[in-house]
N, C-alpha and C. Protein backbone atom coordinates (compact mmCIF):
# COMPACT_ATOMS: atom_id res chain seq x y z
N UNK A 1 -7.43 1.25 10.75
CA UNK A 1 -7.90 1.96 9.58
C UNK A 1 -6.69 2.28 8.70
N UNK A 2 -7.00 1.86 7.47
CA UNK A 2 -5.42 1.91 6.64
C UNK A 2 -6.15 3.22 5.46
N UNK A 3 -4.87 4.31 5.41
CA UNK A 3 -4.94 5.18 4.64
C UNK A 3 -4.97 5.15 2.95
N UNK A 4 -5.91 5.42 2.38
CA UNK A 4 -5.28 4.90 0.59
C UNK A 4 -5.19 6.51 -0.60
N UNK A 5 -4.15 6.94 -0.91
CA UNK A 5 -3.65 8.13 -1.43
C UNK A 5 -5.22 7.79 -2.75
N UNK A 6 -5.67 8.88 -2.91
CA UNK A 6 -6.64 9.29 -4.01
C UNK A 6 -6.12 10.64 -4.88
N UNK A 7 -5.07 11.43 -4.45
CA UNK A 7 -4.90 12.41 -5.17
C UNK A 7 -3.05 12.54 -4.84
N UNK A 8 -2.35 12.94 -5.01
CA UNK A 8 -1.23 13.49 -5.39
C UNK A 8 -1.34 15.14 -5.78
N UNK A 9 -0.47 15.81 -5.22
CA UNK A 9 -0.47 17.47 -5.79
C UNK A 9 1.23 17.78 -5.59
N UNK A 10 1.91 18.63 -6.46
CA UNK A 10 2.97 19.44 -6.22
C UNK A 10 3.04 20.55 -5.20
N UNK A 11 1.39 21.47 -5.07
CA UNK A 11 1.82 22.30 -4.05
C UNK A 11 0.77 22.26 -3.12
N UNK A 12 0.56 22.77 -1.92
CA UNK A 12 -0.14 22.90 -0.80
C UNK A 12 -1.81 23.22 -1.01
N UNK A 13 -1.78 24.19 -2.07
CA UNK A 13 -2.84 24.48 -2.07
C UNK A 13 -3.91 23.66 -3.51
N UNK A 14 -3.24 23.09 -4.05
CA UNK A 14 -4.11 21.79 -4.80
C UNK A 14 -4.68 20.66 -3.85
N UNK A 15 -3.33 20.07 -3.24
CA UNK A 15 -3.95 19.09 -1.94
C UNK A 15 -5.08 19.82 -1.03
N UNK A 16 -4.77 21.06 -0.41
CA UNK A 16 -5.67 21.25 0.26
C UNK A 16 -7.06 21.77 0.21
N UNK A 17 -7.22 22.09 -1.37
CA UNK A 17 -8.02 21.67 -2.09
C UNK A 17 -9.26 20.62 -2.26
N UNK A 18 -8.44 19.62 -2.78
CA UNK A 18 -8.76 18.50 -3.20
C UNK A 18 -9.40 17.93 -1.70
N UNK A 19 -8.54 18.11 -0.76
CA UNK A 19 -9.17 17.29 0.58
C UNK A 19 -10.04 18.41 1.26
N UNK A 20 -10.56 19.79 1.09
CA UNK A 20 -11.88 20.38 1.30
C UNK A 20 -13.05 19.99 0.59
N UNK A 21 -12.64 19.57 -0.71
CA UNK A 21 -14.18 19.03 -1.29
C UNK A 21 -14.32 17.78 -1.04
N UNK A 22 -13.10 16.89 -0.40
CA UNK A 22 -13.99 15.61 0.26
C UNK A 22 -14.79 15.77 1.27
N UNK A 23 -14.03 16.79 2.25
CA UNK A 23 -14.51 16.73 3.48
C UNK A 23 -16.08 17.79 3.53
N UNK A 24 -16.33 18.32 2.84
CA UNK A 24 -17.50 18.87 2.05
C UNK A 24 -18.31 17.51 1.96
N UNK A 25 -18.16 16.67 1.24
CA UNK A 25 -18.66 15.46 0.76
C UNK A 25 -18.97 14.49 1.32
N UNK A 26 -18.30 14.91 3.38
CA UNK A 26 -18.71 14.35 4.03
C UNK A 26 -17.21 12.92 4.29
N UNK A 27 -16.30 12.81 3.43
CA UNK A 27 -15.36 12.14 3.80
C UNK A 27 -14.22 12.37 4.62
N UNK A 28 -13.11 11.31 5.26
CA UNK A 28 -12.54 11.66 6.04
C UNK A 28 -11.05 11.78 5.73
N UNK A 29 -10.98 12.96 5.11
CA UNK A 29 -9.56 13.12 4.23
C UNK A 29 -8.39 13.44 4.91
N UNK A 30 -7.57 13.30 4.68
CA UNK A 30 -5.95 13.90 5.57
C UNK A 30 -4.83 14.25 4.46
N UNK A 31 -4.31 15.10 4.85
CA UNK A 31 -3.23 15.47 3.68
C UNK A 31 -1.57 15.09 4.37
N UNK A 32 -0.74 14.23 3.61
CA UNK A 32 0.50 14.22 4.30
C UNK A 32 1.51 14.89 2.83
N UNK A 33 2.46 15.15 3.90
CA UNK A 33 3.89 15.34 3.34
C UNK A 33 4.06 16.25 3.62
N UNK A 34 2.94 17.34 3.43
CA UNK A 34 2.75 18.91 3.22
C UNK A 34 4.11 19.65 4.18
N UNK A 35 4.11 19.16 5.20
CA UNK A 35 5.01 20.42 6.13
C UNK A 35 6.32 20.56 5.49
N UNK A 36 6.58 18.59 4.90
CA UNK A 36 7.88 18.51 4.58
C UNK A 36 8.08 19.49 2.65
N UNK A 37 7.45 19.18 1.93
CA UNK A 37 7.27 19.78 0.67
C UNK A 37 7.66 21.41 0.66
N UNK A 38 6.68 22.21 2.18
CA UNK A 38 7.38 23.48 2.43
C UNK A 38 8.34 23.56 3.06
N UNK A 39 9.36 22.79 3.52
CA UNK A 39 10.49 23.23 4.23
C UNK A 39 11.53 22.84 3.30
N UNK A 40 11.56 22.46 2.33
CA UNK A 40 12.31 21.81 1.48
C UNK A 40 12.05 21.91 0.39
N UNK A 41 13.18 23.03 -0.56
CA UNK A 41 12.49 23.24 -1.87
C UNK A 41 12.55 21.69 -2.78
N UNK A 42 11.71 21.45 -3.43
CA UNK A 42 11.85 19.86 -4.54
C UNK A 42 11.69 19.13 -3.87
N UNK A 43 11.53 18.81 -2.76
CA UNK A 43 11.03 17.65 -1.87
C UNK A 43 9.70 17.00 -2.18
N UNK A 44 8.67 17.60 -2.66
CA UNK A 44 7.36 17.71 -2.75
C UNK A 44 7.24 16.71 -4.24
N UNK A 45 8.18 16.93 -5.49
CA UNK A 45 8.21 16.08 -6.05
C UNK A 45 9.37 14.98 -5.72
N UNK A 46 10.09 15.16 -4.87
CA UNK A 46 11.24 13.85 -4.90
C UNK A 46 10.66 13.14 -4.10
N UNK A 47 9.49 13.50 -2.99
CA UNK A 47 8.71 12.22 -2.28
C UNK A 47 7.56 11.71 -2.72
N UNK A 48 7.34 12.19 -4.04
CA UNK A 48 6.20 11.47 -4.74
C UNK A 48 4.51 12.52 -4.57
N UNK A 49 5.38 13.51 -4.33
CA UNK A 49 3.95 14.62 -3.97
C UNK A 49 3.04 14.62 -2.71
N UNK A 50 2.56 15.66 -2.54
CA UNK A 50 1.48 16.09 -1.36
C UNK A 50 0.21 15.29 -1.25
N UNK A 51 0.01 14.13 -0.55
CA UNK A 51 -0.73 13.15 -1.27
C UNK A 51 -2.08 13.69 0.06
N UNK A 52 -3.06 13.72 -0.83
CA UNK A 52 -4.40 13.38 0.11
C UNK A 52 -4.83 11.76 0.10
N UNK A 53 -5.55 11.85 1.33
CA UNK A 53 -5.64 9.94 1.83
C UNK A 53 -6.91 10.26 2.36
N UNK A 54 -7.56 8.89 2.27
CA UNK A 54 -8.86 8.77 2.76
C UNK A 54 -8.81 7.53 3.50
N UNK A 55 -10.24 6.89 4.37
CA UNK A 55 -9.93 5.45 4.52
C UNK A 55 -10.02 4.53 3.50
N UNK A 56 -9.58 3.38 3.69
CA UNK A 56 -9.60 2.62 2.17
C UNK A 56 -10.85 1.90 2.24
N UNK A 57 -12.16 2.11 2.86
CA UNK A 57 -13.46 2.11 2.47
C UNK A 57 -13.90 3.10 1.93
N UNK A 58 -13.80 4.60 2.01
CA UNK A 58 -13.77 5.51 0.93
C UNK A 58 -13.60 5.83 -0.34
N UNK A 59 -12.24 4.89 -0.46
CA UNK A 59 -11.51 5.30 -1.40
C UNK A 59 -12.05 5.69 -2.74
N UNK A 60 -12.75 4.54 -3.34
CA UNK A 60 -13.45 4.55 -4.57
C UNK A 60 -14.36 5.64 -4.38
N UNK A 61 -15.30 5.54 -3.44
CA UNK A 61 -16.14 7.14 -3.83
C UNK A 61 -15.42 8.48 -3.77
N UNK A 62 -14.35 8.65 -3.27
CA UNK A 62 -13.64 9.63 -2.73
C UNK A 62 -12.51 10.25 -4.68
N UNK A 63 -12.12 8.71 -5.16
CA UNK A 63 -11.51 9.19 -6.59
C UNK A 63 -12.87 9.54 -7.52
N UNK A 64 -13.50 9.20 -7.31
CA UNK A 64 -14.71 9.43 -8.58
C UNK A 64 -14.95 10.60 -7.74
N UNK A 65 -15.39 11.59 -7.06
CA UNK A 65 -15.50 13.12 -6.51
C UNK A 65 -14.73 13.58 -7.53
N UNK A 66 -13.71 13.13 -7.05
CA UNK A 66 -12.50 14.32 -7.51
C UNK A 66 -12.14 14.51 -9.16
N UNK A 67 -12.82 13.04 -9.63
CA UNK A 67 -12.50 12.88 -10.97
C UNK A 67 -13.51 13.29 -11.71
N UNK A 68 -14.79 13.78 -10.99
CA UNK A 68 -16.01 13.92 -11.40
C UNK A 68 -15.74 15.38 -12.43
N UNK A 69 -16.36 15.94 -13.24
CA UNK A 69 -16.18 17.44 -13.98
C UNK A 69 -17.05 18.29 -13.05
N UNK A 70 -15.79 19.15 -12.95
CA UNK A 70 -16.19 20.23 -12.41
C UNK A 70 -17.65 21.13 -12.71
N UNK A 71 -18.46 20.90 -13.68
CA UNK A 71 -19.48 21.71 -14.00
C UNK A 71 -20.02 20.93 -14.82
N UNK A 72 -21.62 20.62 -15.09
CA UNK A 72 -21.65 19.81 -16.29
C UNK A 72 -21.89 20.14 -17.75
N UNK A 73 -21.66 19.36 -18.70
CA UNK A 73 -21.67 19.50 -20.16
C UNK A 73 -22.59 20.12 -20.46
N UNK A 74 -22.62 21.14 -21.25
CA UNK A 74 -23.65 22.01 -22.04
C UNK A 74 -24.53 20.78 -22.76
N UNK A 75 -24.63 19.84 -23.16
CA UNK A 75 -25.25 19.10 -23.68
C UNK A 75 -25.92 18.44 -22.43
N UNK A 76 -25.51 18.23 -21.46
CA UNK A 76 -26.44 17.89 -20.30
C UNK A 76 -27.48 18.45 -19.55
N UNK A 77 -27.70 19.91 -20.25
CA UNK A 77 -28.33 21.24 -19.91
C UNK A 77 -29.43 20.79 -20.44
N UNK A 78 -30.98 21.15 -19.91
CA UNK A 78 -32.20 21.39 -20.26
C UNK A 78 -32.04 22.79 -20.07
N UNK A 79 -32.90 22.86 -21.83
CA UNK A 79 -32.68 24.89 -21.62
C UNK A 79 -34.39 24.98 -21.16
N UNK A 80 -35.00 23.79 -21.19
CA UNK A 80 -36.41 24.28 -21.07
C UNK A 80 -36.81 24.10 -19.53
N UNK A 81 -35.96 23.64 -18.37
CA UNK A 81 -35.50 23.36 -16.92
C UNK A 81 -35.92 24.65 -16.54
N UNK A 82 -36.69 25.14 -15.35
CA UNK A 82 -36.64 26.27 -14.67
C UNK A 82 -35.45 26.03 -14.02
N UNK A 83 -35.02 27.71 -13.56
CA UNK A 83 -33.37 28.06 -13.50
C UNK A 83 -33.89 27.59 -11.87
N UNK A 84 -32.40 27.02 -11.25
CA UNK A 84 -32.60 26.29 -9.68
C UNK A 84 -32.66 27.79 -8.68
């Protein structure tokens, strides 16, 4: 099973983030670098960031999650919709 980076973050808590709403979503996310990023100030950007990984059969559904908007467009709203 080969790992494929879907997100990049500077600090701990964006990555770990980002890889709770996969795993919410039912995917199988892993976060690397992280231990090294905190033991080492600037490390986190000099190794290319706190990367979350999925399998690379995931991958594509796993970037569209994350790329998805957070809430949807007021124009996507039915105001005449009973409230959920």
């Amino acid at each position: 099973m080969q790992l494929v980076t879907v997100y990049q973050a500077l600090n701990p808590a964006d990555a770990q983030l980002a890889r709770s709403q996969l795993e919410a979503a039912g995917f199988h996310a892993v976060v690397t670098n992280e231990l090294s990023a905190l033991s080492l100030d600037g490390y986190a950007l000099a190794a290319g960031g706190i990367l979350v990984q999925v399998p690379d059969a995931e991958a594509d559904d796993a970037r569209e999650l994350l790329n998805a908007p957070a809430c949807p467009d007021e124009s996507e709203i039915d105001p005449s919709a009973p409230p959920a």
